[in-house]
N, C-alpha and C. Protein backbone atom coordinates (compact mmCIF):
# COMPACT_ATOMS: atom_id res chain seq x y z
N UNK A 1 -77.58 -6.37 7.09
CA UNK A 1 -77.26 -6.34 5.67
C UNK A 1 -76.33 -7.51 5.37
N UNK A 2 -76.80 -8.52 4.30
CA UNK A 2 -75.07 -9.61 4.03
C UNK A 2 -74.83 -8.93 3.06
N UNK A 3 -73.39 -9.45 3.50
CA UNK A 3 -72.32 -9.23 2.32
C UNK A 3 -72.33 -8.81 0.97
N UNK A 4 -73.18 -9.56 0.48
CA UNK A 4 -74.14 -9.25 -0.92
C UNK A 4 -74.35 -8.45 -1.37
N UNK A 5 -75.25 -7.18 -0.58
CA UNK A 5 -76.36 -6.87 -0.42
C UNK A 5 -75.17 -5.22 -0.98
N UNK A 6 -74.22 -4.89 -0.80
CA UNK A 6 -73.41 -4.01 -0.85
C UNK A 6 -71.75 -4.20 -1.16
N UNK A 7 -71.60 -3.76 -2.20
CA UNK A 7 -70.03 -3.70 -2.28
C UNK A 7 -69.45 -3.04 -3.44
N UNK A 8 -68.45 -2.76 -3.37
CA UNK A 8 -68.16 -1.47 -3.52
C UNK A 8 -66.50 -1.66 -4.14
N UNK A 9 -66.43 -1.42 -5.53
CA UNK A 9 -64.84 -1.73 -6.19
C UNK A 9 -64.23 -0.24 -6.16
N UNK A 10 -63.09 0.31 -6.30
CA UNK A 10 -62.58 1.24 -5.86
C UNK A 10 -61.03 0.75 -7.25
N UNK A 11 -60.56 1.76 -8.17
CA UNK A 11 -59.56 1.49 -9.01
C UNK A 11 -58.87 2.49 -8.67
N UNK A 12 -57.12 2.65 -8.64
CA UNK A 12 -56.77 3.32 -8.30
C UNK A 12 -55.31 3.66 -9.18
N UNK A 13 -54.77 4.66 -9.15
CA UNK A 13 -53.16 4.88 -10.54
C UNK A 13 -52.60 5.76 -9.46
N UNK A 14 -51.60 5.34 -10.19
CA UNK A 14 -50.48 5.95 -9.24
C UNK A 14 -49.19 5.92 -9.90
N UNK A 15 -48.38 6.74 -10.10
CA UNK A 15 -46.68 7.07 -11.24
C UNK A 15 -45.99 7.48 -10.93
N UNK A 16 -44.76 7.59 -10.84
CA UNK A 16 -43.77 8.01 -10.15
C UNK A 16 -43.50 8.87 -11.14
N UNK A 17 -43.95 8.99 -11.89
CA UNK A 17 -43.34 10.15 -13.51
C UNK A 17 -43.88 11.52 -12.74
N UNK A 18 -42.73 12.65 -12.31
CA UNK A 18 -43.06 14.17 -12.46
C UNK A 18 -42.88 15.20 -13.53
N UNK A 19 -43.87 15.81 -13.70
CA UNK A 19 -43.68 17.25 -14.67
C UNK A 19 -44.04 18.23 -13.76
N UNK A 20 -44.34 18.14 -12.98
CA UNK A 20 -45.16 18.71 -12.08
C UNK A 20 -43.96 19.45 -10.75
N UNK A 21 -43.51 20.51 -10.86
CA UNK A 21 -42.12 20.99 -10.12
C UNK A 21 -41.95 22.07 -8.78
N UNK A 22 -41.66 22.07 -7.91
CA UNK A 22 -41.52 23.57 -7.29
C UNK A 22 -41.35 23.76 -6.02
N UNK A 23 -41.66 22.23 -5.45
CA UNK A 23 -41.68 22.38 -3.89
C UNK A 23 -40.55 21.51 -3.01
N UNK A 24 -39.84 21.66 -3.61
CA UNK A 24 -38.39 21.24 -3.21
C UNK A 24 -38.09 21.53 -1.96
N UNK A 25 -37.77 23.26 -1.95
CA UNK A 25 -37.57 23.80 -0.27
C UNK A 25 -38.48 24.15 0.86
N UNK A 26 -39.51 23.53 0.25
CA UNK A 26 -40.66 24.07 1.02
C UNK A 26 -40.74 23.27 2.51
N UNK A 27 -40.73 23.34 3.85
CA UNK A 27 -40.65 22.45 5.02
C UNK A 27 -42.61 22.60 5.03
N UNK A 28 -42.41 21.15 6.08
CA UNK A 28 -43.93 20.66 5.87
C UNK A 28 -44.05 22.22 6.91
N UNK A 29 -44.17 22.51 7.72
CA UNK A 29 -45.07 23.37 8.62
C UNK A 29 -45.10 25.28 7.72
N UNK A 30 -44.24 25.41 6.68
CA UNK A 30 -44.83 26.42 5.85
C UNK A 30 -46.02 26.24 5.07
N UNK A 31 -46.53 27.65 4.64
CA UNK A 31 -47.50 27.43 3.46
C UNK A 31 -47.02 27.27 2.55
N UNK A 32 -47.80 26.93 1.67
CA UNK A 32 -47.56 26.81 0.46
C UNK A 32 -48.19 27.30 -0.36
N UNK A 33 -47.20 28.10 -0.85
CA UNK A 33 -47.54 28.86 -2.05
C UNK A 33 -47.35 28.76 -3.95
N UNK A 34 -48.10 27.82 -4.48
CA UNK A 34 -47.55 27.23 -5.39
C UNK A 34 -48.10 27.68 -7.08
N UNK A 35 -47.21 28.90 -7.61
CA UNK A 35 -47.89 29.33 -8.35
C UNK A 35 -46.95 28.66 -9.91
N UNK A 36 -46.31 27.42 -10.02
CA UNK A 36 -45.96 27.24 -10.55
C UNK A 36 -46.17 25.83 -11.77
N UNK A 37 -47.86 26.35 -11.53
CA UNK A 37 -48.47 25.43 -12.13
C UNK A 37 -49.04 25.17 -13.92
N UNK A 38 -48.19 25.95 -14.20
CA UNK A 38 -48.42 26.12 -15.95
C UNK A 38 -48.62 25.43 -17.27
N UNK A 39 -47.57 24.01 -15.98
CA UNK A 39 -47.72 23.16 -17.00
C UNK A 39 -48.83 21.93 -16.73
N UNK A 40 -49.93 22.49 -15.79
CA UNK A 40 -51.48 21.62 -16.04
C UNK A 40 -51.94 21.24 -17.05
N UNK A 41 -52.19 22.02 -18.14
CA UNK A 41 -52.90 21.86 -19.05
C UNK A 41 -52.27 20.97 -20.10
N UNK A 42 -50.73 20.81 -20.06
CA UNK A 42 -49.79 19.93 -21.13
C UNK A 42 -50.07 18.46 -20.09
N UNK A 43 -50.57 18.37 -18.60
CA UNK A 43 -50.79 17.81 -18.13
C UNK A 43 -52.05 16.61 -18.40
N UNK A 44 -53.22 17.69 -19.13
CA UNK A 44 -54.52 16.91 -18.93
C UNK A 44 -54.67 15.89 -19.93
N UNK A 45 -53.74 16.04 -21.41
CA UNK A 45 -54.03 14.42 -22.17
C UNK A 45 -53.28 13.38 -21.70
N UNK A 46 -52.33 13.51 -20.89
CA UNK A 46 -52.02 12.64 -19.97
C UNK A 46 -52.89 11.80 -19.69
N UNK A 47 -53.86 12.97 -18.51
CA UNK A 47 -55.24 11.90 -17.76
C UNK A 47 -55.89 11.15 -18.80
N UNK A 48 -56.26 11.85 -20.33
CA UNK A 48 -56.85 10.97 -20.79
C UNK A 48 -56.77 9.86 -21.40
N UNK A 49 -55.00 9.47 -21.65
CA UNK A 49 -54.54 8.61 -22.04
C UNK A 49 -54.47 7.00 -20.46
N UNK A 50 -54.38 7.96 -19.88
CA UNK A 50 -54.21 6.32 -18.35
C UNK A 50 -55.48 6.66 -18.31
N UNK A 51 -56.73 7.30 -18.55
CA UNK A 51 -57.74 7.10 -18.26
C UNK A 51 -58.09 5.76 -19.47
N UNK A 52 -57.65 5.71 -20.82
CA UNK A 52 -58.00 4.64 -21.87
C UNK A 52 -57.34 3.44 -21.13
N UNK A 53 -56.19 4.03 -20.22
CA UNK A 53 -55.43 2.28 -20.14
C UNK A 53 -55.86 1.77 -19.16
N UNK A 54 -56.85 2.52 -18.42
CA UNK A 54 -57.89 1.75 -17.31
C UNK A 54 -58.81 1.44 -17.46
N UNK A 55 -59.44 1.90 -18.69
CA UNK A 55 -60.63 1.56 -19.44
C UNK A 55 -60.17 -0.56 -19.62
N UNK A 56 -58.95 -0.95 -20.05
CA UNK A 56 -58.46 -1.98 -20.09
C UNK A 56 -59.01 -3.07 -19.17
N UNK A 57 -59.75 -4.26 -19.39
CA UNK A 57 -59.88 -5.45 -18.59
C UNK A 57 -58.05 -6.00 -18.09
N UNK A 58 -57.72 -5.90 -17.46
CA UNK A 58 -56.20 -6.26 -16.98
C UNK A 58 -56.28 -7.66 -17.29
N UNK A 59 -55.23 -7.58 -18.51
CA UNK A 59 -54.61 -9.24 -18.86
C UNK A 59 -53.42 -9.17 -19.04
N UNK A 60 -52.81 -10.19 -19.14
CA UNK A 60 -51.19 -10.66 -19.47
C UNK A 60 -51.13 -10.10 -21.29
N UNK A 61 -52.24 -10.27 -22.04
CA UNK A 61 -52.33 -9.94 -23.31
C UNK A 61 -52.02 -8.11 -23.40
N UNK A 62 -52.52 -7.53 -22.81
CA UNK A 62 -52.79 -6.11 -23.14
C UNK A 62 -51.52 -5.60 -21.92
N UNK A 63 -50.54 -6.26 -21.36
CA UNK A 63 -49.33 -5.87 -20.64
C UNK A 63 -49.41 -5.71 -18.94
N UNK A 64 -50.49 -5.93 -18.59
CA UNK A 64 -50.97 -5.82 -17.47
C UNK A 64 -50.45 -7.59 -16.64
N UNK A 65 -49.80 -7.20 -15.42
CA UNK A 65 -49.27 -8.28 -14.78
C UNK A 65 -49.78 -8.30 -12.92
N UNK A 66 -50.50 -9.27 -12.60
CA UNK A 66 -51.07 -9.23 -11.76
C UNK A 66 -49.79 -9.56 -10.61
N UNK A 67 -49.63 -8.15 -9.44
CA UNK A 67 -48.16 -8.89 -8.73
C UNK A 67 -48.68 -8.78 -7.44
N UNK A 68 -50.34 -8.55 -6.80
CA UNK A 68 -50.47 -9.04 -5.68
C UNK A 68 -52.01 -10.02 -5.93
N UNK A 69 -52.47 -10.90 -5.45
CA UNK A 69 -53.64 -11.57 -5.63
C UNK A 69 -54.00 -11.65 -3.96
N UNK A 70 -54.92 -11.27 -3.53
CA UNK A 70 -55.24 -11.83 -2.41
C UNK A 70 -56.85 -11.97 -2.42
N UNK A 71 -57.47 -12.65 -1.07
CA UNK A 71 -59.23 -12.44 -1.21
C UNK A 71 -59.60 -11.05 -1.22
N UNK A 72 -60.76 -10.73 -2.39
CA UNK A 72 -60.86 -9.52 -2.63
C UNK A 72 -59.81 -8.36 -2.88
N UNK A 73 -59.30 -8.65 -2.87
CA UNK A 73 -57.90 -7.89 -3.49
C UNK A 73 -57.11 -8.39 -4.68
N UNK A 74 -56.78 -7.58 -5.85
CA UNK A 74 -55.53 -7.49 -6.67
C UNK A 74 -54.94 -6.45 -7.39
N UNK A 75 -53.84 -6.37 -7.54
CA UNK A 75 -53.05 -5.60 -7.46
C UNK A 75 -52.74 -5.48 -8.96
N UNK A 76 -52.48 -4.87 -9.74
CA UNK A 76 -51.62 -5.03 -11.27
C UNK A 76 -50.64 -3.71 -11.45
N UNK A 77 -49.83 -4.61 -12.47
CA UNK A 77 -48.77 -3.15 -12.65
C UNK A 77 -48.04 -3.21 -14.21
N UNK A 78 -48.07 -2.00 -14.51
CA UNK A 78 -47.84 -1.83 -16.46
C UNK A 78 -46.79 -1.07 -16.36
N UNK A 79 -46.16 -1.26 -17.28
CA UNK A 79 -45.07 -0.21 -17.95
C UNK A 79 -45.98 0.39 -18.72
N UNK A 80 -45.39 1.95 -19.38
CA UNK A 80 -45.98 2.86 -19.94
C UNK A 80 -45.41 2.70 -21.52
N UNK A 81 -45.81 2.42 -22.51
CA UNK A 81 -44.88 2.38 -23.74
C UNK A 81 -43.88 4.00 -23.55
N UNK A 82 -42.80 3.48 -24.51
CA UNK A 82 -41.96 4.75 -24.18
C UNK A 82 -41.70 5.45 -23.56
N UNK A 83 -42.01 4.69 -21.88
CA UNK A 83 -41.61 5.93 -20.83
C UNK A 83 -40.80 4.60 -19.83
N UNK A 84 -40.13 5.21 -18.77
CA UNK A 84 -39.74 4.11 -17.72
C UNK A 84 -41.08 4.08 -16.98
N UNK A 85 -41.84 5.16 -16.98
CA UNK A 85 -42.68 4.98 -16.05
C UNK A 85 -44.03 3.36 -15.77
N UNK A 86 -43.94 3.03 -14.28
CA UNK A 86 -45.00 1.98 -14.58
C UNK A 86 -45.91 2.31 -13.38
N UNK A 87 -47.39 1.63 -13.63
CA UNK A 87 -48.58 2.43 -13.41
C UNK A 87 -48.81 1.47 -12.63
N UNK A 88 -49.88 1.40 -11.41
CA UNK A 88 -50.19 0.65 -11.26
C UNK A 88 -51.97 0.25 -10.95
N UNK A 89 -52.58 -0.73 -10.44
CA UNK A 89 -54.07 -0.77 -10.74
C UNK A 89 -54.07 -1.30 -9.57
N UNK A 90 -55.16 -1.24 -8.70
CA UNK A 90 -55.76 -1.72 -7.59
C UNK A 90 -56.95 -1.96 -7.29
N UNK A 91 -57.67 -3.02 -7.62
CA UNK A 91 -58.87 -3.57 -7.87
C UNK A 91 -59.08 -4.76 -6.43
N UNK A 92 -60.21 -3.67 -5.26
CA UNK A 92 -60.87 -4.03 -4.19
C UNK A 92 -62.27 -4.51 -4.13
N UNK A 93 -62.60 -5.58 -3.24
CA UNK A 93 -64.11 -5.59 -3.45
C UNK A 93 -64.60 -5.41 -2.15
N UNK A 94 -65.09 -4.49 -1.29
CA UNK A 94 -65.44 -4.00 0.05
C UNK A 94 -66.99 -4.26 0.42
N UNK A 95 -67.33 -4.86 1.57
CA UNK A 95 -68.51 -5.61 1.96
C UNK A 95 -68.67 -4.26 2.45
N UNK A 96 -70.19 -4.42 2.43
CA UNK A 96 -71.36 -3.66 3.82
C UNK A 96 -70.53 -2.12 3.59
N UNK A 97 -70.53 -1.78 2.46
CA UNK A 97 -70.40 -0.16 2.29
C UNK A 97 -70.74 -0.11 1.08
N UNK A 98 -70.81 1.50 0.90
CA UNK A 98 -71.09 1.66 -0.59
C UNK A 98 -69.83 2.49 -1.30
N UNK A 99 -69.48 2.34 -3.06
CA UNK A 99 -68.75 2.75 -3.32
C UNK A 99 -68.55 4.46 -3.09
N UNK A 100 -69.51 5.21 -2.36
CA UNK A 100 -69.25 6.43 -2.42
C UNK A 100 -68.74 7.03 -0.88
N UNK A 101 -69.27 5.90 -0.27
CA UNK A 101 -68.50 6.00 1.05
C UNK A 101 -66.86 5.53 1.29
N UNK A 102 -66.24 4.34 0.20
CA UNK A 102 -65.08 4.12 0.30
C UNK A 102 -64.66 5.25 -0.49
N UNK A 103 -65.24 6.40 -1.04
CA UNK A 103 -64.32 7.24 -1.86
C UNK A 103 -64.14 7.95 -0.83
N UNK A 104 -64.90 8.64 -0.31
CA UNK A 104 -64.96 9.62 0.57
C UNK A 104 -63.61 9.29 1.35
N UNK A 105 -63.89 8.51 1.93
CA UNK A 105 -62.62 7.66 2.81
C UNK A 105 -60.86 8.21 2.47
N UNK A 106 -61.17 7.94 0.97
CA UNK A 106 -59.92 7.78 0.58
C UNK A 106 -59.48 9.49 -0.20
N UNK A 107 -60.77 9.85 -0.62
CA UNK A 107 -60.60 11.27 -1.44
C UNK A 107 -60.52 12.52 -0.35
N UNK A 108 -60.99 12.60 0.72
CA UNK A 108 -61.30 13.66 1.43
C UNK A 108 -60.19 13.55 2.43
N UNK A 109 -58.92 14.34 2.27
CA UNK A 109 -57.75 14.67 2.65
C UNK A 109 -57.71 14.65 4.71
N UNK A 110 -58.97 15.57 5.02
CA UNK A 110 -58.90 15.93 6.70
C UNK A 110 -59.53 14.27 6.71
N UNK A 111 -60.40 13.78 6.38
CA UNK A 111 -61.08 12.74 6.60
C UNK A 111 -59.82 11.28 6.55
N UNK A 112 -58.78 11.39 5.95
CA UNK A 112 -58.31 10.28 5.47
C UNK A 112 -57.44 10.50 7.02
N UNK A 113 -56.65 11.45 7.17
CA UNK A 113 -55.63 11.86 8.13
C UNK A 113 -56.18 11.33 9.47
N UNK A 114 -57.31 10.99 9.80
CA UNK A 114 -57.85 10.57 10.51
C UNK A 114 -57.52 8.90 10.48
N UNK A 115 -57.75 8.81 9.79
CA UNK A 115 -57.27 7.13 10.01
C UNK A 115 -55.72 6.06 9.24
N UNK A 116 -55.47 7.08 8.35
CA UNK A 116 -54.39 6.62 7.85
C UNK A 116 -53.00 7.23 8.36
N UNK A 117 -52.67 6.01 9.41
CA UNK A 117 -51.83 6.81 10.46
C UNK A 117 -50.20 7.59 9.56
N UNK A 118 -49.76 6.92 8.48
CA UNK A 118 -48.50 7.60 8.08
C UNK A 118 -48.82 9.04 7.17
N UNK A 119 -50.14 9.16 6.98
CA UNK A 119 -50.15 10.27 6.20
C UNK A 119 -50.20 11.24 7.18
N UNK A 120 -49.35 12.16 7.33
CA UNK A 120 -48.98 13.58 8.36
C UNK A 120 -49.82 14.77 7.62
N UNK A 121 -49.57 14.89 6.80
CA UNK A 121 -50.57 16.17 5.75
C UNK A 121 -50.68 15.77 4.55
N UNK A 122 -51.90 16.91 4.15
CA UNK A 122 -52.66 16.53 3.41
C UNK A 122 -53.83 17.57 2.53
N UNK A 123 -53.41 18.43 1.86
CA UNK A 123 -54.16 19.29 1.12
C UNK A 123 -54.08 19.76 -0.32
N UNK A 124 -55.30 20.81 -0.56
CA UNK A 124 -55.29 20.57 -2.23
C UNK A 124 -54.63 22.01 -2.30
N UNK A 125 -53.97 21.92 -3.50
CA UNK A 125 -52.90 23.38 -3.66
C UNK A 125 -53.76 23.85 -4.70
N UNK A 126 -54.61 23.58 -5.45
CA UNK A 126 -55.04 24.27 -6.73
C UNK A 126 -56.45 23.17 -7.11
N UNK A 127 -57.26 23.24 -6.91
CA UNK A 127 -58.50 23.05 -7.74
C UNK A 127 -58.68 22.99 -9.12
N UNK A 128 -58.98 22.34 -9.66
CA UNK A 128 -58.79 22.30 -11.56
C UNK A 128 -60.19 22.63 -12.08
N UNK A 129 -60.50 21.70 -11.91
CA UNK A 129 -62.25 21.35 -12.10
C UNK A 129 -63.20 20.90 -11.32
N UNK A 130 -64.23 20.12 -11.74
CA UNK A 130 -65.18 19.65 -10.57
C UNK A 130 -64.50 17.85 -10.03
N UNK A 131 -63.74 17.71 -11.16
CA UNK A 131 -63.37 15.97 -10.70
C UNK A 131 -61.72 16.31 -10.52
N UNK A 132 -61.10 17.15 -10.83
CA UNK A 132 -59.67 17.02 -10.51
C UNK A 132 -58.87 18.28 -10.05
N UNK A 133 -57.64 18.16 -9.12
CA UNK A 133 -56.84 19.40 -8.67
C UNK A 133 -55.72 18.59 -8.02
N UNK A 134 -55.01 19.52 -7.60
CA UNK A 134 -53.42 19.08 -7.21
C UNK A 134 -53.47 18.97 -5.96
N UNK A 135 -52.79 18.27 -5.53
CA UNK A 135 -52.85 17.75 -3.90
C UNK A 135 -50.87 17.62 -3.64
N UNK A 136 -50.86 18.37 -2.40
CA UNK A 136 -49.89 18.32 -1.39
C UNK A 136 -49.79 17.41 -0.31
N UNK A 137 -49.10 16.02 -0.04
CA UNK A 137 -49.54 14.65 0.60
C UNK A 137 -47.60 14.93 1.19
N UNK A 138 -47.80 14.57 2.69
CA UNK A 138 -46.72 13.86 3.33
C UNK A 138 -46.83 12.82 4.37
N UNK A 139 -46.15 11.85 4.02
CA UNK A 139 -45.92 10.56 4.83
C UNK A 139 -44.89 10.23 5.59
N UNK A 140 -45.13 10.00 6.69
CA UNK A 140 -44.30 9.32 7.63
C UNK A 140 -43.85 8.19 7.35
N UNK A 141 -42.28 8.25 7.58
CA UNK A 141 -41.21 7.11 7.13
C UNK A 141 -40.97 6.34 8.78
N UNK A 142 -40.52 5.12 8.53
CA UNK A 142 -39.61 4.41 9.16
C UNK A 142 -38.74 5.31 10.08
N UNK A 143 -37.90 4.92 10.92
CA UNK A 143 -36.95 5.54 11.88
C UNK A 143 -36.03 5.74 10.62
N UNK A 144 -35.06 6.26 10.96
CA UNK A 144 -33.82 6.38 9.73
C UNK A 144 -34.09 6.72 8.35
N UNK A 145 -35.50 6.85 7.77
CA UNK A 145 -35.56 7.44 6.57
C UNK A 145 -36.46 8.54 6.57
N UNK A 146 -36.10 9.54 5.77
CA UNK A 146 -36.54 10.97 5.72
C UNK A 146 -38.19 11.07 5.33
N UNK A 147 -38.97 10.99 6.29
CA UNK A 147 -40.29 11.60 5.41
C UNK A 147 -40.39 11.74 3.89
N UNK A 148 -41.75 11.50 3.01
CA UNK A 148 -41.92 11.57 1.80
C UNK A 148 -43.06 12.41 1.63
N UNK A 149 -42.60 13.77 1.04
CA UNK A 149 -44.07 14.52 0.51
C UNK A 149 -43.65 14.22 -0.92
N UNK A 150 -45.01 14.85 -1.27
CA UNK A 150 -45.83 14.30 -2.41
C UNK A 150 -46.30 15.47 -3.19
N UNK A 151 -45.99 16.38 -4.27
CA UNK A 151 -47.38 16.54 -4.82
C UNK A 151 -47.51 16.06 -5.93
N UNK A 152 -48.94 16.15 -6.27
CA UNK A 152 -50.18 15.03 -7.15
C UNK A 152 -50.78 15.44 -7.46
N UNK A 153 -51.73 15.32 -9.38
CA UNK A 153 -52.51 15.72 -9.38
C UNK A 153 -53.33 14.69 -9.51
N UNK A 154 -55.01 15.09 -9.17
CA UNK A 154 -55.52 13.66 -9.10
C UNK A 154 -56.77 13.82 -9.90
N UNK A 155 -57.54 12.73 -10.04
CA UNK A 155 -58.87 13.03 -10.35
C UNK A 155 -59.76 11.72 -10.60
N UNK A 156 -61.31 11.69 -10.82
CA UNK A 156 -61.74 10.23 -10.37
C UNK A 156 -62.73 10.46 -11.81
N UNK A 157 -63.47 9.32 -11.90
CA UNK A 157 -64.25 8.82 -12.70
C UNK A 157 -65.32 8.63 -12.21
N UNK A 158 -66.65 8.39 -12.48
CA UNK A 158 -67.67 7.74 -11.57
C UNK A 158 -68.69 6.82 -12.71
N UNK A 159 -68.67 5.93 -12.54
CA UNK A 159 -69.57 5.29 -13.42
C UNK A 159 -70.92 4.21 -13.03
N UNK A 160 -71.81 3.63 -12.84
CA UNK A 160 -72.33 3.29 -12.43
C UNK A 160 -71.95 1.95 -11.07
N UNK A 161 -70.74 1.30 -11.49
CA UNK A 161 -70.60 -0.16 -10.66
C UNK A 161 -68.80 0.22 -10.12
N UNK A 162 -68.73 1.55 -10.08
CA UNK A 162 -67.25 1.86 -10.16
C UNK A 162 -66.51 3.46 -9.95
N UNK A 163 -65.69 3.73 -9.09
CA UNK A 163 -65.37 5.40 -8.79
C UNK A 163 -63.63 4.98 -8.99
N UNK A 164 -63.36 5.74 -10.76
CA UNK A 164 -61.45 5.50 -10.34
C UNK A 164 -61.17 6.88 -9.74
N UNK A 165 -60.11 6.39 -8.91
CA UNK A 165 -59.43 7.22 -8.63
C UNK A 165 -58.07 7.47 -9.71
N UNK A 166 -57.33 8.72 -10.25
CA UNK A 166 -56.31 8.80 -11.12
C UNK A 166 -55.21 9.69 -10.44
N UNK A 167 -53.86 9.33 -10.34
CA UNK A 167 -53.33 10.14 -9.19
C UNK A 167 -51.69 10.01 -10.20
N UNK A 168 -51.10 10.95 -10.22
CA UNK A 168 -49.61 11.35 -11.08
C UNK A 168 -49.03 12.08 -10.45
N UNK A 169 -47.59 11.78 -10.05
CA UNK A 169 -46.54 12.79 -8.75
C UNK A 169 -46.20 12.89 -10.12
């Protein structure tokens, strides 16, 4: 197969903005029991608002600032009007696969743990719908800094030349 012949863009968000609360004392090797999810639904015009600001061709015009460029790779990152929060975009172009195989990769939690050596765990706490639910993520730090869990809710897009991924701690 060349290069050509297959490839596969992959968009991705990511925010440091939480509404999303509860698992503070929880140590990674308990369950989790997380019934403190109420505020989903004040959650979902959220998605549909960073879903419009990804709809966006990324320019310097529309606030979008490109801060990694590499081959096949770039990176962009926005402030949110009226929030501190800033978003960011990740626009890949991957040879000799297809875009539903780099999702898989990246969407399927036991599957990812497999190769992405800092992620330690990795599961969904609540199911939403057929494209989105909340995910419980911890990463391995450096010597001297404390592990980082995560929870997230996420959810993807699929369109013909394109699968976003949408992800909010």
């Amino acid at each position: 197969m060349s290069v050509t012949e297959s490839e596969s863009s992959v968009s991705s968000l990511s925010s440091n903005h939480s509404r999303v609360v509860g698992l503070e004392n929880v140590q990674a090797d308990e369950p989790i029991e997380y019934n403190d999810l109420d505020d989903i639904d004040d959650l979902q015009p959220d998605y549909k608002r960073l879903a419009s600001i990804f709809a966006e061709v990324p320019t310097p015009d529309n606030g979008w600032k490109r801060t990694i460029k590499a081959p096949n790779l770039n990176i962009y990152c926005k402030g949110v009007e009226g929030t501190p929060v800033h978003i960011f975009r990740g626009v890949m172009t991957i040879f000799e696969t297809s875009k539903e195989q780099v999702f898989q990769l990246l969407h399927d939690l036991e599957l990812r743990m497999k190769w992405d050596t800092v992620l330690q765990d990795g599961r969904v706490v609540k199911k939403l719908d057929e494209r989105s639910d909340v995910i419980f993520t911890e990463f391995a730090c450096p010597f001297g800094i404390s592990d980082r869990d995560f929870v997230q809710m996420r959810s993807f897009d699929v369109n013909q030349d394109s699968i976003r991924i949408y992800m909010k701690s």
